[in-house]
Protein backbone atom coordinates (compact mmCIF):
# COMPACT_ATOMS: atom_id res chain seq x y z
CA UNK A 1 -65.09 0.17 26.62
CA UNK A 2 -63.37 -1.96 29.40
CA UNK A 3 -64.51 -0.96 32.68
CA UNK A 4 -62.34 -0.16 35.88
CA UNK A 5 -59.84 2.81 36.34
CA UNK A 6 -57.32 3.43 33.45
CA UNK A 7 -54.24 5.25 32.72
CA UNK A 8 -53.42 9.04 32.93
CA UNK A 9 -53.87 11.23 30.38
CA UNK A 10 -51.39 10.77 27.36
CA UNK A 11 -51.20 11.53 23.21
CA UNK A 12 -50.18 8.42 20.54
CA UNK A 13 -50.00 8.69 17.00
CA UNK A 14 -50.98 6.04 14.77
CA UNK A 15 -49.68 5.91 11.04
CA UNK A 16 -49.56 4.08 8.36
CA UNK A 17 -48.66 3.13 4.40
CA UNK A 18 -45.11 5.13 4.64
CA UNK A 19 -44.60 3.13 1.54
CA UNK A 20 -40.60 4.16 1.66
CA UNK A 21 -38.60 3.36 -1.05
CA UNK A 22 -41.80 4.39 -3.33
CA UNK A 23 -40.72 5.45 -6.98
CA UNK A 24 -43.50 7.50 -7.36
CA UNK A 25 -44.31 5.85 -10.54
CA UNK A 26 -46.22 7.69 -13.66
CA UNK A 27 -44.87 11.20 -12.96
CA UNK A 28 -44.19 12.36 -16.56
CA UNK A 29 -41.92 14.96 -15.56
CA UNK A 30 -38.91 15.58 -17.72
CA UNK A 31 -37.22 17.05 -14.85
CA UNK A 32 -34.47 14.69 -13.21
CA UNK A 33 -34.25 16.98 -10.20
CA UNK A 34 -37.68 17.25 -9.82
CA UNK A 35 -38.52 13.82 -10.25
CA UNK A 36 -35.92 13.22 -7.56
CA UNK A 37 -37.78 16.09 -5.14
CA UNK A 38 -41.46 13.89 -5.53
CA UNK A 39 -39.61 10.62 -5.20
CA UNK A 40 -37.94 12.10 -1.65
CA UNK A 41 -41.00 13.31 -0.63
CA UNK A 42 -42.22 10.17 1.09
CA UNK A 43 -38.49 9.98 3.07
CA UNK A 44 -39.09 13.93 4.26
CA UNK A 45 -42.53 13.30 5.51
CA UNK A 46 -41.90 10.57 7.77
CA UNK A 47 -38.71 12.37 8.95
CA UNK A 48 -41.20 15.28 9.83
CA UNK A 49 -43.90 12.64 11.58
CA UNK A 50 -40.73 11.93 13.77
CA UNK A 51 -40.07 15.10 14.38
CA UNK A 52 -43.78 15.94 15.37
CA UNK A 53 -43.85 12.59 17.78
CA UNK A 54 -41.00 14.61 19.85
CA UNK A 55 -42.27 17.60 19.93
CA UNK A 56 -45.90 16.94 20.87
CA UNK A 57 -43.93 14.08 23.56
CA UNK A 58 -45.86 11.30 21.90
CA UNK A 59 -46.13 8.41 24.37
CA UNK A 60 -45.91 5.61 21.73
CA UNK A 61 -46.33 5.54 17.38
CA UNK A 62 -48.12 3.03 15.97
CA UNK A 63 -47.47 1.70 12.41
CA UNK A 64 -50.04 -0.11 10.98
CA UNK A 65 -48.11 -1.87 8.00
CA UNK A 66 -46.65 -0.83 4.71
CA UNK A 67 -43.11 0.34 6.60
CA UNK A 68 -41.72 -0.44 2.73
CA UNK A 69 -43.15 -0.58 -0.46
CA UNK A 70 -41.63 -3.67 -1.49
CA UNK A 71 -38.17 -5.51 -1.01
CA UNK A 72 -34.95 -3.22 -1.02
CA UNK A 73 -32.33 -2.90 -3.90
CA UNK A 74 -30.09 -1.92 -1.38
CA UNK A 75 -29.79 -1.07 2.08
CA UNK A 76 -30.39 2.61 1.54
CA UNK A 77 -33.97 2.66 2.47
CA UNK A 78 -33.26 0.38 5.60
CA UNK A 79 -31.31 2.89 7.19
CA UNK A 80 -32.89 5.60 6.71
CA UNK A 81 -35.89 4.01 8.61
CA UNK A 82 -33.55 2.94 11.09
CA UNK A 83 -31.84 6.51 11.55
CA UNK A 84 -35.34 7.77 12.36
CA UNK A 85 -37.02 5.21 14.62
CA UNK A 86 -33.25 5.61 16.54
CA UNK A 87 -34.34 9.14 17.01
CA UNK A 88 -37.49 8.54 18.52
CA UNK A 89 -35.50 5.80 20.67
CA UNK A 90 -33.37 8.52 22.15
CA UNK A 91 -36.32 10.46 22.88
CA UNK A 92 -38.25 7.62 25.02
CA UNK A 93 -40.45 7.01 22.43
CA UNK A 94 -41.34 3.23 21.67
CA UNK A 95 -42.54 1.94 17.73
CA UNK A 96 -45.15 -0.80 17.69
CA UNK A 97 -45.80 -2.03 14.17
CA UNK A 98 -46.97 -4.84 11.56
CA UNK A 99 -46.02 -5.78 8.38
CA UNK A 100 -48.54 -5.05 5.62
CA UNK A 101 -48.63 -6.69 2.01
CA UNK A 102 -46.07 -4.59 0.58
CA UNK A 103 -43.75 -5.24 2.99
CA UNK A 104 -44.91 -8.98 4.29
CA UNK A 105 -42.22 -11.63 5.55
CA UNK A 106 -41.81 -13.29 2.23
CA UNK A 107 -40.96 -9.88 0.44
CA UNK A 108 -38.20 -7.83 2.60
CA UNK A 109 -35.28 -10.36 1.97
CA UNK A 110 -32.80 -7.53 3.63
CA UNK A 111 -32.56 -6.34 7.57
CA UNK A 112 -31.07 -3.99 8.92
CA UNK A 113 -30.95 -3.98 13.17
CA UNK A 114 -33.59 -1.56 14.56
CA UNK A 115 -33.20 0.10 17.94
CA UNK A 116 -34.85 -2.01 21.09
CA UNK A 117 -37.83 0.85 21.14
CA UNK A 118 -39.09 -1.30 17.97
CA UNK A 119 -41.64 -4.14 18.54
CA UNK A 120 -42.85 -5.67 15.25
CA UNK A 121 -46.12 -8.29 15.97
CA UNK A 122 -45.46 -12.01 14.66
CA UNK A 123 -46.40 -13.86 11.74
CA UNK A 124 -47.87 -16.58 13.02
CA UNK A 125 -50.28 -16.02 15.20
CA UNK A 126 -51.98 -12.36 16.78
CA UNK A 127 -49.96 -10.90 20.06
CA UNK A 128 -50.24 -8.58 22.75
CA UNK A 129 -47.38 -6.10 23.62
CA UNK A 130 -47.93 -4.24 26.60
CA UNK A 131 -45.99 -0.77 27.51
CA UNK A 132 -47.01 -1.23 31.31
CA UNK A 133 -46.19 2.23 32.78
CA UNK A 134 -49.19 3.43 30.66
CA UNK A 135 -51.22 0.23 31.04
CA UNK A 136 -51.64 0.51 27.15
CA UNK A 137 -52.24 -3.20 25.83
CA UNK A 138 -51.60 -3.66 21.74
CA UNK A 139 -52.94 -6.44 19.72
CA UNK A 140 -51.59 -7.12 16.65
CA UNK A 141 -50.31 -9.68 13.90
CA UNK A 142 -48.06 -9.31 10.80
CA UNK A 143 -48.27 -10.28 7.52
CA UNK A 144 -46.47 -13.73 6.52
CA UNK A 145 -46.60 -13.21 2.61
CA UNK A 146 -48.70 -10.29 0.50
CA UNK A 147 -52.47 -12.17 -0.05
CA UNK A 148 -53.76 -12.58 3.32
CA UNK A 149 -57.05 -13.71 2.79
CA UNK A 150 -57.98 -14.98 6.02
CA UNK A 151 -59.83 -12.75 8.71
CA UNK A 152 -57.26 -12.05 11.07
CA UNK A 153 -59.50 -9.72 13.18
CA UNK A 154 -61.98 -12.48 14.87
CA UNK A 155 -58.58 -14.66 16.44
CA UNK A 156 -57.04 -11.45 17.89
CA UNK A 157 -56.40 -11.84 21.88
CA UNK A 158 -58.91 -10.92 24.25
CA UNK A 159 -58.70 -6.99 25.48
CA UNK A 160 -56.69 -6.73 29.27
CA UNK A 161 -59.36 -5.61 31.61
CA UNK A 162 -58.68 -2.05 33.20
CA UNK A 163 -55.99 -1.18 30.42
CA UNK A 164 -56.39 1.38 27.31
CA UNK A 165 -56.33 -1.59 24.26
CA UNK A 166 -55.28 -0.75 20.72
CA UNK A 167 -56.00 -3.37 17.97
CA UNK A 168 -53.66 -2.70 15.02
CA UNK A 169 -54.17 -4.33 11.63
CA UNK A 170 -53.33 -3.65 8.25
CA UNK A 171 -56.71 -4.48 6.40
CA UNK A 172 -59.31 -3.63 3.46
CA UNK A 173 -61.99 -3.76 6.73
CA UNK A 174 -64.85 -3.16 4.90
CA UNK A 175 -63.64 -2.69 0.88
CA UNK A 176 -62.36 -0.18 -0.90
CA UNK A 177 -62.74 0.61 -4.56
CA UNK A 178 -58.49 1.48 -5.10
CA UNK A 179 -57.27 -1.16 -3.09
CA UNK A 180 -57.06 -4.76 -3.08
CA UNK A 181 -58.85 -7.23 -0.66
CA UNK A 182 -56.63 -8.40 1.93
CA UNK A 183 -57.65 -9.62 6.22
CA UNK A 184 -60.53 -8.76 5.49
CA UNK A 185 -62.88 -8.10 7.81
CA UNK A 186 -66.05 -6.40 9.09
CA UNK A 187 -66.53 -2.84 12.14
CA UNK A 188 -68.82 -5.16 13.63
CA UNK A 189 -65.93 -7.85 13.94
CA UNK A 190 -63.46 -5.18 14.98
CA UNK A 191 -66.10 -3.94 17.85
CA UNK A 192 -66.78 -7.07 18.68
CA UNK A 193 -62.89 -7.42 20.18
CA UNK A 194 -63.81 -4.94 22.79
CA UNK A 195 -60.71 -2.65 22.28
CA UNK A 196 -60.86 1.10 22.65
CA UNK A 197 -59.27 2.01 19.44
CA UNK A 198 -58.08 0.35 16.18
CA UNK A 199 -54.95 1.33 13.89
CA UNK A 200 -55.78 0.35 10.72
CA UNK A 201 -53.49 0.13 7.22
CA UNK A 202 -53.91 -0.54 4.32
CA UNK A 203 -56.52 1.94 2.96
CA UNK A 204 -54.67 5.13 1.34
CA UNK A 205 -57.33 7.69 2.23
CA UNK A 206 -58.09 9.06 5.89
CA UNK A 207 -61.41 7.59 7.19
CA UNK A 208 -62.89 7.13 10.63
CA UNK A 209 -64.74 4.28 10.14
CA UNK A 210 -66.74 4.17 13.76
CA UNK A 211 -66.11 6.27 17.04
CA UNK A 212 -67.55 4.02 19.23
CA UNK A 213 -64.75 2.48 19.47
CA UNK A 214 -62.75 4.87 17.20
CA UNK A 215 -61.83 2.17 14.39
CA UNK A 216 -59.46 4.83 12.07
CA UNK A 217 -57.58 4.60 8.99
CA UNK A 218 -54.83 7.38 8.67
CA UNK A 219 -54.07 7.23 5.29
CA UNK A 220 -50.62 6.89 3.99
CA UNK A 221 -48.20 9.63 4.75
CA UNK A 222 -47.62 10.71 1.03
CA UNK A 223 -49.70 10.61 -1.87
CA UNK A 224 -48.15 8.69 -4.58
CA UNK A 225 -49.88 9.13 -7.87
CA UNK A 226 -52.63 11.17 -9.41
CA UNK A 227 -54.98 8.77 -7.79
CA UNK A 228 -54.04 9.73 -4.25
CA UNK A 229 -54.67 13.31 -4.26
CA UNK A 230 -55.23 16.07 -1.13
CA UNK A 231 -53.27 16.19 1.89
CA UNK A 232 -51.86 13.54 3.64
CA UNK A 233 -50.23 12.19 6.44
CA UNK A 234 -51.34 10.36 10.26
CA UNK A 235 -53.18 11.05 13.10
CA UNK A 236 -52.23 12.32 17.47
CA UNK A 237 -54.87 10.07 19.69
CA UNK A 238 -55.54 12.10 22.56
CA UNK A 239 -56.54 9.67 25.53
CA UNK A 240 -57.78 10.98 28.67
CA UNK A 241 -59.04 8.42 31.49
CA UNK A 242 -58.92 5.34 29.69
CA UNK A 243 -61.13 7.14 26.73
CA UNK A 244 -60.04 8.95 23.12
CA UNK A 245 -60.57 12.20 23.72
CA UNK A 246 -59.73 13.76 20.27
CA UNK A 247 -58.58 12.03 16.88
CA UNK A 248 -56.69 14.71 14.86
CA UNK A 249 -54.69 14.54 11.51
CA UNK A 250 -51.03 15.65 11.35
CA UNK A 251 -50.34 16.68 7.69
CA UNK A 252 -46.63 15.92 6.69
CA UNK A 253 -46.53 15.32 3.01
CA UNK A 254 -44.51 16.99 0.92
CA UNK A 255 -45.75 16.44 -2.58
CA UNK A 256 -49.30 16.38 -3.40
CA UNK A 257 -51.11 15.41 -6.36
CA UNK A 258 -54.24 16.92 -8.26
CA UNK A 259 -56.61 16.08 -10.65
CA UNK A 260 -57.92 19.28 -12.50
CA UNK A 261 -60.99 19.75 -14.72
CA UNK A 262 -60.93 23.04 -17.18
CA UNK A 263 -64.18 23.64 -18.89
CA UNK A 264 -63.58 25.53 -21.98
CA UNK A 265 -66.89 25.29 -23.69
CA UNK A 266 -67.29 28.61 -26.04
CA UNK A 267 -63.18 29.09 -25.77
CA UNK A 268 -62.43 30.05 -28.90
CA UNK A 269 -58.99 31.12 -28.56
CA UNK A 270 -56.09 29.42 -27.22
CA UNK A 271 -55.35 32.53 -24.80
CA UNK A 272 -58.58 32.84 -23.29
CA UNK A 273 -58.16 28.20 -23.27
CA UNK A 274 -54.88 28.89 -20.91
CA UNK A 275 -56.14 31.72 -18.87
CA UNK A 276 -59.53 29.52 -17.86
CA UNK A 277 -56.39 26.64 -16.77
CA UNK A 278 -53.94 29.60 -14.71
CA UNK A 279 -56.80 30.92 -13.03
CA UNK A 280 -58.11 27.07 -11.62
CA UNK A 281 -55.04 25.89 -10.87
CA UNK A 282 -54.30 29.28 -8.50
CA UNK A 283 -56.64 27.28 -5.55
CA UNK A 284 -54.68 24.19 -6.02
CA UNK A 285 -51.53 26.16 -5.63
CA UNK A 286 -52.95 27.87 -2.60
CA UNK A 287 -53.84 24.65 -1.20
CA UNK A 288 -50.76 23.42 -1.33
CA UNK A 289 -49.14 25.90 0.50
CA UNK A 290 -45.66 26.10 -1.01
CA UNK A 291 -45.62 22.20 -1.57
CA UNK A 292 -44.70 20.48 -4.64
CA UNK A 293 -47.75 19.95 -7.02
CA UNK A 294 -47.90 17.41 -9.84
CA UNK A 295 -51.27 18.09 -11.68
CA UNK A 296 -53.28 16.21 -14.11
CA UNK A 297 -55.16 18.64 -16.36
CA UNK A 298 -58.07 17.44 -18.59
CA UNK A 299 -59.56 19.82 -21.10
CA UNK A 300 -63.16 19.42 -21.50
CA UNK A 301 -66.21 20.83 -23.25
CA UNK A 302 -67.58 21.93 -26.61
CA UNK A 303 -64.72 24.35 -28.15
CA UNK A 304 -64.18 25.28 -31.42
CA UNK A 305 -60.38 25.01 -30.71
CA UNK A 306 -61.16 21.07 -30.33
CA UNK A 307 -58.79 20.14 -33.43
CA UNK A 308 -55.73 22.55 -33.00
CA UNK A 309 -55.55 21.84 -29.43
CA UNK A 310 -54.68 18.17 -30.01
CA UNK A 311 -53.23 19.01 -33.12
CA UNK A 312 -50.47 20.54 -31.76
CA UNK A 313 -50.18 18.72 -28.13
CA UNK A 314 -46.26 19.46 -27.16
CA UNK A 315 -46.65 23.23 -27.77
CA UNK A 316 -50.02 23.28 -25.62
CA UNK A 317 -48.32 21.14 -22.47
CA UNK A 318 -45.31 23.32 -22.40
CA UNK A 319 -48.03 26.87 -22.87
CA UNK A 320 -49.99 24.97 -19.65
CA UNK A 321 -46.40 24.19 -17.64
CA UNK A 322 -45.46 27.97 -18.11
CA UNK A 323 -49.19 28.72 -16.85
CA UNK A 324 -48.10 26.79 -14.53
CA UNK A 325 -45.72 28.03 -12.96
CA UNK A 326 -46.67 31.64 -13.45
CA UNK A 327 -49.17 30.36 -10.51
CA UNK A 328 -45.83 29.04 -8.53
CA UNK A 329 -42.65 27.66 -9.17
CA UNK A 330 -43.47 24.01 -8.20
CA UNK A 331 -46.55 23.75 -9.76
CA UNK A 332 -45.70 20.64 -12.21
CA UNK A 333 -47.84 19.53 -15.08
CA UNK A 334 -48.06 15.52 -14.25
CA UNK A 335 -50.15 14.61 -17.54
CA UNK A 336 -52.23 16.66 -20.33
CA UNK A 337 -55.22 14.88 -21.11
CA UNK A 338 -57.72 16.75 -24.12
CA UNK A 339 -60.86 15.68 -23.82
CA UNK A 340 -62.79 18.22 -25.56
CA UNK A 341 -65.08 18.01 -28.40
CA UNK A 342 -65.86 20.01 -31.59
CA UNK A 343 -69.17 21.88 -31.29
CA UNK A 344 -72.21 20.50 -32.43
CA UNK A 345 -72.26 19.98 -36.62
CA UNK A 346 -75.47 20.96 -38.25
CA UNK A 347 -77.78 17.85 -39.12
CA UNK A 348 -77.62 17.13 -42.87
CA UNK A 349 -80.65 18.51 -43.73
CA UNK A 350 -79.41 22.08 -42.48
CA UNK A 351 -76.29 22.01 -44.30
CA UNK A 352 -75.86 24.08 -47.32
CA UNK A 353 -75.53 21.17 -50.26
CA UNK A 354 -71.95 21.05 -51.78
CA UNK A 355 -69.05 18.53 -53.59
CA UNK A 356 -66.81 16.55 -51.75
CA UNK A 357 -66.51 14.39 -48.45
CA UNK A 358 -66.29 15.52 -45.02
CA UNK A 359 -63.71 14.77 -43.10
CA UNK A 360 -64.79 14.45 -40.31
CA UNK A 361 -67.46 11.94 -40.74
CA UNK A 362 -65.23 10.32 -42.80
CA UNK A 363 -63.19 9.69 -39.85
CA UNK A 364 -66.15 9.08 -37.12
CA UNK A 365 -67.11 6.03 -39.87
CA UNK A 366 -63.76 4.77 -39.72
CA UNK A 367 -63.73 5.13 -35.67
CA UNK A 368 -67.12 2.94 -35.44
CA UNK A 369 -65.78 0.41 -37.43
CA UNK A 370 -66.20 -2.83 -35.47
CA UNK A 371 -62.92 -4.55 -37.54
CA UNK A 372 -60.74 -1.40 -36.95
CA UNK A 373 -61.70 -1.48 -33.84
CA UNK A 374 -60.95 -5.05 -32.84
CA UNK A 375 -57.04 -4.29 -34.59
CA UNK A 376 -56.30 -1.54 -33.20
CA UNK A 377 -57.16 -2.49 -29.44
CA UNK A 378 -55.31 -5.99 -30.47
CA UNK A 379 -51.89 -3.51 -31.67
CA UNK A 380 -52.07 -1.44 -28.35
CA UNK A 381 -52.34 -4.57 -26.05
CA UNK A 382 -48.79 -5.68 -27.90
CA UNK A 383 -47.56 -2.31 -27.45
CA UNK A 384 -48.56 -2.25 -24.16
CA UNK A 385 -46.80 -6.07 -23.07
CA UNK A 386 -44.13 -4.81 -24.87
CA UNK A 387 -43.12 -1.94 -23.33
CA UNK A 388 -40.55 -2.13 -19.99
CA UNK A 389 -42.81 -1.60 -16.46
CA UNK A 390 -41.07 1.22 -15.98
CA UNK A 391 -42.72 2.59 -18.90
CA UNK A 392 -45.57 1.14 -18.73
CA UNK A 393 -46.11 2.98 -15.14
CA UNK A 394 -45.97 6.38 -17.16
CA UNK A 395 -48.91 5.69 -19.01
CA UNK A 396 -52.58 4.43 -18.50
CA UNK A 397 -52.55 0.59 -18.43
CA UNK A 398 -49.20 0.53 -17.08
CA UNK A 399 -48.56 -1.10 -13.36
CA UNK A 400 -49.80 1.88 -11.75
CA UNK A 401 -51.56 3.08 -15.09
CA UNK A 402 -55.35 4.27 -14.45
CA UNK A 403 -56.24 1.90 -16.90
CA UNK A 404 -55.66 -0.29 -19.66
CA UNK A 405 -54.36 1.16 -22.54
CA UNK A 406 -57.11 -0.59 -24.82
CA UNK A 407 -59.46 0.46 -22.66
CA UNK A 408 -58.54 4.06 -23.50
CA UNK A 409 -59.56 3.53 -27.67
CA UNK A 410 -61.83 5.93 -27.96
CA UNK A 411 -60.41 8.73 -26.53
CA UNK A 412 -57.37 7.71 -28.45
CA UNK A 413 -59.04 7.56 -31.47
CA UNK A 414 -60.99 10.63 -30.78
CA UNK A 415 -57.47 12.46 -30.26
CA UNK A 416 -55.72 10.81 -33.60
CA UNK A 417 -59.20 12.55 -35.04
CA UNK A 418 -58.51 15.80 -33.86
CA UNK A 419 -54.90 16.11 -34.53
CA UNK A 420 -55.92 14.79 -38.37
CA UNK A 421 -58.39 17.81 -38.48
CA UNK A 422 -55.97 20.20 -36.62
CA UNK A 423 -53.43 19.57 -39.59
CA UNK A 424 -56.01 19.83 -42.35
CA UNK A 425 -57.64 23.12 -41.00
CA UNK A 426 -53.77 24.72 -40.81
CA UNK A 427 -53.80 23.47 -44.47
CA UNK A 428 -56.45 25.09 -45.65
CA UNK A 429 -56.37 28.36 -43.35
């Protein structure tokens, strides 16, 4: 976009959201070593970005915030980051980066002394740090404390005439559904800078958000949750007389996460129930490629098998974790949700007369009861506050829950249902 002769052809890679130090939180795996495999994953995937960088003979990496995902315990997570950038600092390889809101000024309270390849922008004001045997110029500024609600983006320095210019910003840009509003700005305020490419943070998923100039969000490295499934990782910049000449991912997670639907409308046993989950979770496995999987399953549709299903929910999770891992060995069940229904009942009028109540409607009254309704959502909000954030992270509602616990009453109450119905129908079989 700036005019006049430029550099020679050379290949960066921009990344972001390495979120190290991550617990992975809401994995319901009962598995210490495994849980410690998905909670290393994040470590081994930058490790491998770093490896990648040397091989390719990456001129520069760019880090567009989120280095840590929140202040250290101890200086474990310091070093490793500092073990790695030292490896690309052998290798000739400088490390441009800004802080994000995870790991802002006012959070890290540890530091651990990075290599002299490492430039990390200011607080206080946007910079420009210039690597002048490519005539690269980067803009950038860091994040003082975690709610940055100005618009950074409109006070960043002009672009250097005649040099390849790189604006990097960890940002919401335009909004995003999953992620708070932070810097926010607009593409036509990032264009408007007249830079030839922007690193942005911040964002979780990969998106190229113009190409004219590229204005790119790489996604974070590793998924962390059910909520940040697929593959992950950053992107190589190929630059070619002042110009991007290609924008292409480099996938280096290690874990991934899934979110899998399984129809079993008409099932009406619970073998043909866990073949219809083995045989859709063998593409997830596939697309994995030998990776660790953590996998949400949700039952859904009209099956007679509605009640026993939830009526006997440990027995069915550990029948879909051997399915499981009939498909592969590190296929993991992350969380069983049933969300089936009983088939249709006949209307009253078609029913054959008889004594007695029926249960179920019996229960569906109780369920649409406006005063058991208000109690019980009032008992699971206490249960909720109650319970330590560690715990609270393993289920919805928790820190990083899907959603309020209260907010899941009717599927709750719809399950209690079922598993009431399940143990009556064994009863009477």
């Amino acid at each position: 976009m700036t005019g006049a002769p430029r550099v020679t052809s050379f290949t960066f890679i921009h990344a972001a959201d390495l979120h190290l130090g991550s617990p992975l939180a809401g994995l319901a795996l009962k598995d210490a070593d495994i849980a410690r495999r998905f909670a290393a994953a994040g470590r081994r995937a930058f490790e491998d970005l770093v490896t990648r960088a040397i091989e390719i003979g990456a001129a520069f990496l760019v880090v567009a915030g989120d280095v840590y995902d929140g202040d250290w315990t101890d200086n474990t997570i310091g070093l490793f980051f500092a073990r790695q950038v030292a490896r690309l600092d052998r290798a000739g390889i400088p490390v441009v980066l800004v802080r994000g809101n995870h790991d802002a000024e006012s959070v890290i309270t540890r530091s651990i002394t990075l290599p002299s390849c490492v430039r990390t922008f200011p607080t206080q004001r946007a910079d420009t740090h210039r690597l002048d045997h490519l005539r690269v110029a980067l803009h950038g500024r860091s994040f003082p404390n975690r709610a940055v609600e100005e618009n950074y983006a409109l006070a960043y320095p002009a672009a250097v005439p005649g040099w390849f210019n790189i604006g990097v910003l960890h940002t919401s840009c335009t909004g995003h559904a999953a992620h708070a509003t932070y810097a926010p700005c607009s593409v036509a305020d990032l264009a408007g800078r007249g830079y030839d490419y922007w690193a942005l943070g911040h964002v979780h998923d990969y998106a190229e958000l113009a190409r004219d100039p590229w204005i790119v969000f790489p996604g974070n490295l590793q998924g962390r949750s059910v909520r940040e499934c697929g593959e992950k990782g950053a992107v190589a910049v190929e630059v070619a007389d002042g110009r991007v000449r290609a924008v292409r991912r480099l996938i280096v997670d290690h874990a991934r996460f899934a979110s899998l639907p399984v129809d079993l409308s008409g099932a009406d046993s619970e073998r043909e129930a866990l073949a219809r989950v083995e045989a859709a979770l063998r593409p997830l496995a596939e697309a994995a490629e030998g990776r660790l999987l953590a996998v949400r399953v949700s039952l859904t549709g009209q099956t007679p098998l509605h009640d026993r299903l939830a009526a006997d929910r440990e027995s069915l999770t550990a029948e879909i974790q051997a399915a499981a891992h009939r498909v592969h060995e590190d296929v993991w069940l992350e969380r069983l949700r049933i969300e089936t229904a009983r088939p249709r009942a006949p209307a009253a009028a078609e029913r054959a007369p008889g004594p007695g109540l029926d249960p179920a409607e019996l229960l569906a009254a109780i369920d649409r009861d406006p005063e058991f309704r208000a109690r019980a959502r009032a008992a699971l909000a206490e249960i909720t506050a109650r319970m330590p954030s560690g715990m609270q992270a393993g289920v919805p509602g928790g820190p990083q829950g899907d959603e309020a616990l209260a907010d899941e009453l009717d599927a709750l109450c719809a399950e209690a249902e079922a598993v009431i119905l399940g143990r009556l129908h064994g009863r009477t079989c």
